[in-house]
C-alpha atoms as a PDB file:
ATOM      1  CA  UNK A   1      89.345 -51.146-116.356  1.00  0.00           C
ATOM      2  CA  UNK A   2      91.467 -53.491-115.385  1.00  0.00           C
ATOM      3  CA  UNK A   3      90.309 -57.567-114.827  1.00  0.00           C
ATOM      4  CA  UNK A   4      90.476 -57.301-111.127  1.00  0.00           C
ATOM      5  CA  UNK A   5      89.775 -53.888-110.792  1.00  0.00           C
ATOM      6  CA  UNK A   6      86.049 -53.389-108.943  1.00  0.00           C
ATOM      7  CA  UNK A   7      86.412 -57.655-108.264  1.00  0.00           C
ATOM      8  CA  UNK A   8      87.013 -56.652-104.538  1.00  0.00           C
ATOM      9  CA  UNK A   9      83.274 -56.027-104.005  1.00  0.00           C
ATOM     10  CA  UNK A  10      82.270 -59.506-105.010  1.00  0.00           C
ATOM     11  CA  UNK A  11      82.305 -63.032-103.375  1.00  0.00           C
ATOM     12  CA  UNK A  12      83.143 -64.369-106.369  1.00  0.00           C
ATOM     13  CA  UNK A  13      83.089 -64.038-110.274  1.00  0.00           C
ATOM     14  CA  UNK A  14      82.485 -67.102-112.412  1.00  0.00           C
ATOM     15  CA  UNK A  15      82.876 -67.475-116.651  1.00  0.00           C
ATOM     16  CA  UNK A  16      79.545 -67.274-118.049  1.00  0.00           C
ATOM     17  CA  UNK A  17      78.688 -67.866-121.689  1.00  0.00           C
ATOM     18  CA  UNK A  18      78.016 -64.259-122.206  1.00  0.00           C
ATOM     19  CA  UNK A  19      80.922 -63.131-120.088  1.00  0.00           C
ATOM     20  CA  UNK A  20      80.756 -63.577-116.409  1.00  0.00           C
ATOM     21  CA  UNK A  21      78.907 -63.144-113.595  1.00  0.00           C
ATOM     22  CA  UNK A  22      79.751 -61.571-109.875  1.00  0.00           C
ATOM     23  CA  UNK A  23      78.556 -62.920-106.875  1.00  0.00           C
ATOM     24  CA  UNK A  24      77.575 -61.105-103.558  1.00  0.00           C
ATOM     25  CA  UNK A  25      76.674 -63.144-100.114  1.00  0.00           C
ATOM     26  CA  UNK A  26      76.128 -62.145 -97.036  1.00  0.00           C
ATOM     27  CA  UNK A  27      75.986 -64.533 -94.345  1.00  0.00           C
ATOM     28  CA  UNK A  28      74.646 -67.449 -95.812  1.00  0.00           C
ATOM     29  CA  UNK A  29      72.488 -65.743 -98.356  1.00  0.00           C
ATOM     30  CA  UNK A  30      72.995 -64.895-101.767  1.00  0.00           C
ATOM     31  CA  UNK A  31      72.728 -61.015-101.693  1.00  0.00           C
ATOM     32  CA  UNK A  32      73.355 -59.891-105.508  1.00  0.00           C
ATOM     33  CA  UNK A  33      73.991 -61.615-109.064  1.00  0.00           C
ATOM     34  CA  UNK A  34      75.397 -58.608-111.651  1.00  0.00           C
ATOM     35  CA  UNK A  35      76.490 -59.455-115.195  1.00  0.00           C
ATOM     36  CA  UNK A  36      79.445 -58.730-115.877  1.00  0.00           C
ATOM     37  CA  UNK A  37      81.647 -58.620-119.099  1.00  0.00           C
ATOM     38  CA  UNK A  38      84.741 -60.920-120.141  1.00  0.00           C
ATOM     39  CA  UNK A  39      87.110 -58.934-119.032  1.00  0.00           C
ATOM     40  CA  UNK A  40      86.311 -59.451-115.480  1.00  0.00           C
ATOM     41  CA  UNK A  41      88.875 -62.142-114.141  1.00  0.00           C
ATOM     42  CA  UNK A  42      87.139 -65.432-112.566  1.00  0.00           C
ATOM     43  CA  UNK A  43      87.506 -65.010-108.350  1.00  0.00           C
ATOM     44  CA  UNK A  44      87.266 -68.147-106.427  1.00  0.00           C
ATOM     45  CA  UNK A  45      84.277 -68.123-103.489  1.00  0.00           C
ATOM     46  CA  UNK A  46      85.286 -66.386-100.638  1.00  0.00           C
ATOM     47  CA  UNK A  47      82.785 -68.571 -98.298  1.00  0.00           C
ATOM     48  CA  UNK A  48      80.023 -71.555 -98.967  1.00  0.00           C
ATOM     49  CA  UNK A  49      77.369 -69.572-100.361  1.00  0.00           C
ATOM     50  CA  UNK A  50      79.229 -68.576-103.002  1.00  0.00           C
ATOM     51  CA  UNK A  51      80.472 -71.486-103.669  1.00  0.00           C
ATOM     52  CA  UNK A  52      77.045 -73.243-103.890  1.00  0.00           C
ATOM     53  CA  UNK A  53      75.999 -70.165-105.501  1.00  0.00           C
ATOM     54  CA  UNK A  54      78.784 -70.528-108.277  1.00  0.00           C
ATOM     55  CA  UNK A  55      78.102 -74.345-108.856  1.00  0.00           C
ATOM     56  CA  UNK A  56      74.252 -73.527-109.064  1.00  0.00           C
ATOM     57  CA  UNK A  57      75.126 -70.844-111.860  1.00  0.00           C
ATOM     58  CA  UNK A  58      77.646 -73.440-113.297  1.00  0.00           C
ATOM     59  CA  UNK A  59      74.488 -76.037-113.583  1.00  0.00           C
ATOM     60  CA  UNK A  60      71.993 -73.976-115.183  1.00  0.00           C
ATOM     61  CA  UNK A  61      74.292 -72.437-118.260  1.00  0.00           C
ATOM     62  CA  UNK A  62      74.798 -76.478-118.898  1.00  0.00           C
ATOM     63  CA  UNK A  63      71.447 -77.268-118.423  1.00  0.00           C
ATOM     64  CA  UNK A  64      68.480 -74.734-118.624  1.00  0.00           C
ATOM     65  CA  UNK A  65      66.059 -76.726-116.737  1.00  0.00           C
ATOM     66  CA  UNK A  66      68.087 -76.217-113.461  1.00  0.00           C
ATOM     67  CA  UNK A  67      66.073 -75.149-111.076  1.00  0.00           C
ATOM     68  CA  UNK A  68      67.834 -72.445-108.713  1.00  0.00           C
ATOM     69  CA  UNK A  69      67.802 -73.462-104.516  1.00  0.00           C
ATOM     70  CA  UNK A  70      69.480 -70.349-102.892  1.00  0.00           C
ATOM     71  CA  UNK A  71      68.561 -68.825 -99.893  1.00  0.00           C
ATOM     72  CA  UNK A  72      68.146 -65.335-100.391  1.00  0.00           C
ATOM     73  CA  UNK A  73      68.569 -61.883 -99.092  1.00  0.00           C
ATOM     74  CA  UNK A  74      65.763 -60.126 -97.943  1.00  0.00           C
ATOM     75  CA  UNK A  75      65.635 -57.349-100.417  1.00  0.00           C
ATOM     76  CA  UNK A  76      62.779 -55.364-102.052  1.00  0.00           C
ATOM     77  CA  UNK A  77      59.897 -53.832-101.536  1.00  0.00           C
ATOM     78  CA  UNK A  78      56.191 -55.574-100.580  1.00  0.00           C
ATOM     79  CA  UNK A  79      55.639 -54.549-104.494  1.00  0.00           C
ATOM     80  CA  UNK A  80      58.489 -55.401-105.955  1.00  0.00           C
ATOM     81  CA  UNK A  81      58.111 -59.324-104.137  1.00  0.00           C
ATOM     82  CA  UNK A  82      54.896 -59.180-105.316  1.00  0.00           C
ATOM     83  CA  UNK A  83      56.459 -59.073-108.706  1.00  0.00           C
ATOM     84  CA  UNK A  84      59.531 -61.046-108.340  1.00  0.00           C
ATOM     85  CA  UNK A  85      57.401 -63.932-107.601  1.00  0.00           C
ATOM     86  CA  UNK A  86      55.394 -63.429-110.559  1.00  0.00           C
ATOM     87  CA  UNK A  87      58.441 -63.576-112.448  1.00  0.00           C
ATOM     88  CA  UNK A  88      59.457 -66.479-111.140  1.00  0.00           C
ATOM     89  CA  UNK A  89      56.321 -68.330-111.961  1.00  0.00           C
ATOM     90  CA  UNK A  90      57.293 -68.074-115.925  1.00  0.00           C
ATOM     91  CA  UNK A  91      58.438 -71.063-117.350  1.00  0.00           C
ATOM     92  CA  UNK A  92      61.506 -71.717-119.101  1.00  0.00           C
ATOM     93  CA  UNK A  93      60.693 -71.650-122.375  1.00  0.00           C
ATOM     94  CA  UNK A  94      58.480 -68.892-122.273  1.00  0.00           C
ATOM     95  CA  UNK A  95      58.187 -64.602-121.834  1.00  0.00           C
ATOM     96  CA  UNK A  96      55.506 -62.548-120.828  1.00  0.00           C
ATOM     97  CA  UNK A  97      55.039 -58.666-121.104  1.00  0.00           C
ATOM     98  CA  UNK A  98      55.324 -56.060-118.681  1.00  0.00           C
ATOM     99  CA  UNK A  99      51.811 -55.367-119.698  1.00  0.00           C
ATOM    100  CA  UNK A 100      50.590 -58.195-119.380  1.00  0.00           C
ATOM    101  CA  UNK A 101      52.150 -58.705-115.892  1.00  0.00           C
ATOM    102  CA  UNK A 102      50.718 -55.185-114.780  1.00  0.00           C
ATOM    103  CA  UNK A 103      47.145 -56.364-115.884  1.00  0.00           C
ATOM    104  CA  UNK A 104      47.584 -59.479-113.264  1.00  0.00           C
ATOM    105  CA  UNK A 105      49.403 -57.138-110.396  1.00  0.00           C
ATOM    106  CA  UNK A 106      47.120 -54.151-111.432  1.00  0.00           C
ATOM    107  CA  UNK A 107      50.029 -51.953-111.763  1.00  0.00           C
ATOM    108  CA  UNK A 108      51.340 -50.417-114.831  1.00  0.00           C
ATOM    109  CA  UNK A 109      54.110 -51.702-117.256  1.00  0.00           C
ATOM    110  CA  UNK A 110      56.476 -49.237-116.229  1.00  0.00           C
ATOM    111  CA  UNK A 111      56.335 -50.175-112.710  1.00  0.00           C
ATOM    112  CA  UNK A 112      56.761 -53.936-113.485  1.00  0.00           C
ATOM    113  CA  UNK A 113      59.851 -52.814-115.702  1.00  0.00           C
ATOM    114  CA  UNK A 114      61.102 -51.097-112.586  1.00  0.00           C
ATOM    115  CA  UNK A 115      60.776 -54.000-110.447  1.00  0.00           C
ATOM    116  CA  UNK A 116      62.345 -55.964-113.316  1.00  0.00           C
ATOM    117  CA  UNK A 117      65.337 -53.257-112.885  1.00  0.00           C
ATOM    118  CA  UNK A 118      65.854 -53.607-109.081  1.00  0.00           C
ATOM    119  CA  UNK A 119      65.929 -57.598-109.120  1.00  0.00           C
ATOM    120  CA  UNK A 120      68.927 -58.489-106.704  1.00  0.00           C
ATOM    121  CA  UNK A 121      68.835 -62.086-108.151  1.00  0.00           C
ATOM    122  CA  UNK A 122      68.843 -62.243-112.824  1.00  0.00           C
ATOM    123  CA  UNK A 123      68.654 -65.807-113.133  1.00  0.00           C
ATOM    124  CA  UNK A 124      67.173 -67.414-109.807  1.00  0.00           C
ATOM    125  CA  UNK A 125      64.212 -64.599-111.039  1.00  0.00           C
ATOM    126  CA  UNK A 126      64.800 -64.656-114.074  1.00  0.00           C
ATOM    127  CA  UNK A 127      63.546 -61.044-114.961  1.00  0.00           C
ATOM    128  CA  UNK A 128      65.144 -61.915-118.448  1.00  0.00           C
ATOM    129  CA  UNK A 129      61.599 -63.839-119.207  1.00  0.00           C
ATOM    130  CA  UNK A 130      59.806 -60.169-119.143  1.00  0.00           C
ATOM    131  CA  UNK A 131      59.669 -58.464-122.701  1.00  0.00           C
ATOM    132  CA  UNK A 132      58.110 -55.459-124.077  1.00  0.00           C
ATOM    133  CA  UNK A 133      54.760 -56.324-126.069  1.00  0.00           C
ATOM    134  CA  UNK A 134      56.641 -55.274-129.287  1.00  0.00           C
ATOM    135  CA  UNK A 135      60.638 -56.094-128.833  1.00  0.00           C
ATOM    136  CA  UNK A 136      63.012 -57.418-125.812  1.00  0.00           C
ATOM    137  CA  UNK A 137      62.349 -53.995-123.486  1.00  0.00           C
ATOM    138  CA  UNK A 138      65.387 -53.384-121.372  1.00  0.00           C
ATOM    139  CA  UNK A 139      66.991 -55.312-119.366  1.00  0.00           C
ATOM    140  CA  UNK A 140      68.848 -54.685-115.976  1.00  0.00           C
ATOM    141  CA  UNK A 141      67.821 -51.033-116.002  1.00  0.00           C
ATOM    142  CA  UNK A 142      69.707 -50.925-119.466  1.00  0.00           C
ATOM    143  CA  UNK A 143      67.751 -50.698-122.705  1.00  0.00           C
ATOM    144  CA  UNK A 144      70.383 -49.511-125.294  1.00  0.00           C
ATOM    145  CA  UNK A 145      69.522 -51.896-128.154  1.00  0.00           C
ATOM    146  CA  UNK A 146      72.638 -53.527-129.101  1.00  0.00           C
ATOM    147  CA  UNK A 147      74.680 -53.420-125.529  1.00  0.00           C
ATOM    148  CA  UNK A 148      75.547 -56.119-123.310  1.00  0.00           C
ATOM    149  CA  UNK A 149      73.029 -56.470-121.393  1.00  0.00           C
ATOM    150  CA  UNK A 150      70.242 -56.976-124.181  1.00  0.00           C
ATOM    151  CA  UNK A 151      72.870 -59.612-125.669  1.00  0.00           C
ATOM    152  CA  UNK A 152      72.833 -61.636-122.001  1.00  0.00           C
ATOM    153  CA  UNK A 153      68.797 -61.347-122.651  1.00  0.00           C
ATOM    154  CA  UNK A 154      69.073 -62.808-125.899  1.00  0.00           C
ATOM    155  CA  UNK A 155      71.420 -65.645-125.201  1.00  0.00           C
ATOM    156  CA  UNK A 156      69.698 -66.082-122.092  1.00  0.00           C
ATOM    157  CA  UNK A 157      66.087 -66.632-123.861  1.00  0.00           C
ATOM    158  CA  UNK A 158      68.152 -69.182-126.747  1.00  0.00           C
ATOM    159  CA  UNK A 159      69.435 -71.004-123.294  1.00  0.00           C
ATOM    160  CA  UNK A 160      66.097 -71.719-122.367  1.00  0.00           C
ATOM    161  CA  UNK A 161      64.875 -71.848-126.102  1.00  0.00           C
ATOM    162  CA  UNK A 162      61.858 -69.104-125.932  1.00  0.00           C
ATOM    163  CA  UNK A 163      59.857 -69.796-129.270  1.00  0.00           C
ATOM    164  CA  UNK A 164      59.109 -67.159-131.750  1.00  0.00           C
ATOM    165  CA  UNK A 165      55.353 -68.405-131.166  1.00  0.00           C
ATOM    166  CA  UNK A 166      55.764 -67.699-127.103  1.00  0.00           C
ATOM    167  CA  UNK A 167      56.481 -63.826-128.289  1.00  0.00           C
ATOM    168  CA  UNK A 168      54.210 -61.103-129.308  1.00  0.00           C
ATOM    169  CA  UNK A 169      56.751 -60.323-131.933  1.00  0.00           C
ATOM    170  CA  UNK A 170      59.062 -62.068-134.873  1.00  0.00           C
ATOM    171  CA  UNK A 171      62.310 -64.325-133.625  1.00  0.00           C
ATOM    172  CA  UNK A 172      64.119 -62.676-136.167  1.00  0.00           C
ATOM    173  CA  UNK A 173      63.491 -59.035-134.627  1.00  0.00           C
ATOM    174  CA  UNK A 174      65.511 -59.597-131.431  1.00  0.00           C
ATOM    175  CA  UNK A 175      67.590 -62.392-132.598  1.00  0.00           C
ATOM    176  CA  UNK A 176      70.188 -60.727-135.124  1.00  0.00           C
END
């Protein structure tokens, strides 16, 4: 694939420490973040809420305290917002399991990891925060062990320094 080629669907694509990250607004909502790899060439915003979208993004890889102000899309199911907001209720710093999630939501794990999957907005809810009880789970519906995504999980959890002790698992497990 070529760097521009699929950039047409985005409102811009900014560098991101792990590669980069595409931008979708509509209006003057955010309407989808997707993680993207290197190759993907940067895209200047097409309108101003991309733009404050990309300087938001730009703030929190320098500083993982950032706290995310975006108006958002109105995406989702009544389930899945029930979810999303539980997600963004973690603090930096720390993970919980789908498990334990699904015991608050009285769901089940898998449907908490399938909310996790259909998140419009990795970062502003940061999904990334929600682990399996014994490893990282997947991660934006991908769970191949080694791939991309579960490497943007990784550095993502380092960026906001999740502790070994916040885990249900050893650091050294999902931190090769």
């Amino acid at each position: 694939m070529s760097t521009q080629q699929g950039s047409e669907i985005f409102s811009a694509i900014i560098a991101a420490p792990f590669g980069a990250m595409g931008i979708r607004t509509e209006g003057e909502r955010l309407r989808e973040l997707v993680y993207l790899p290197s190759h993907y060439a940067e895209k200047a915003p097409a309108d101003a809420a991309a733009e404050r979208t990309a300087v938001q993004l730009a703030r929190y890889f320098a500083d993982a305290d950032f706290r995310f102000d975006l108006p958002l899309a109105e995406l989702g199911s009544p389930f899945q917002r029930r979810v999303w907001d539980m997600i963004a209720s973690i603090p930096r710093g720390s993970v919980r399991t789908y498990g334990q999630l699904a015991k608050l939501l009285e769901s089940h794990p898998r449907a908490i990891g399938q909310a996790c999957g259909a998140n419009w907005f990795p970062l502003v809810i940061p999904c990334h925060r929600v682990t399996a009880a014994g490893g990282l789970g997947g991660f934006a519906n991908h769970d191949d062990e080694n791939g991309f995504h579960l490497g943007v999980k990784r550095w993502l959890l380092r960026h906001e320094g999740a502790l070994a002790t916040d885990m249900p698992w050893q650091q050294q497990s999902i931190f090769p």
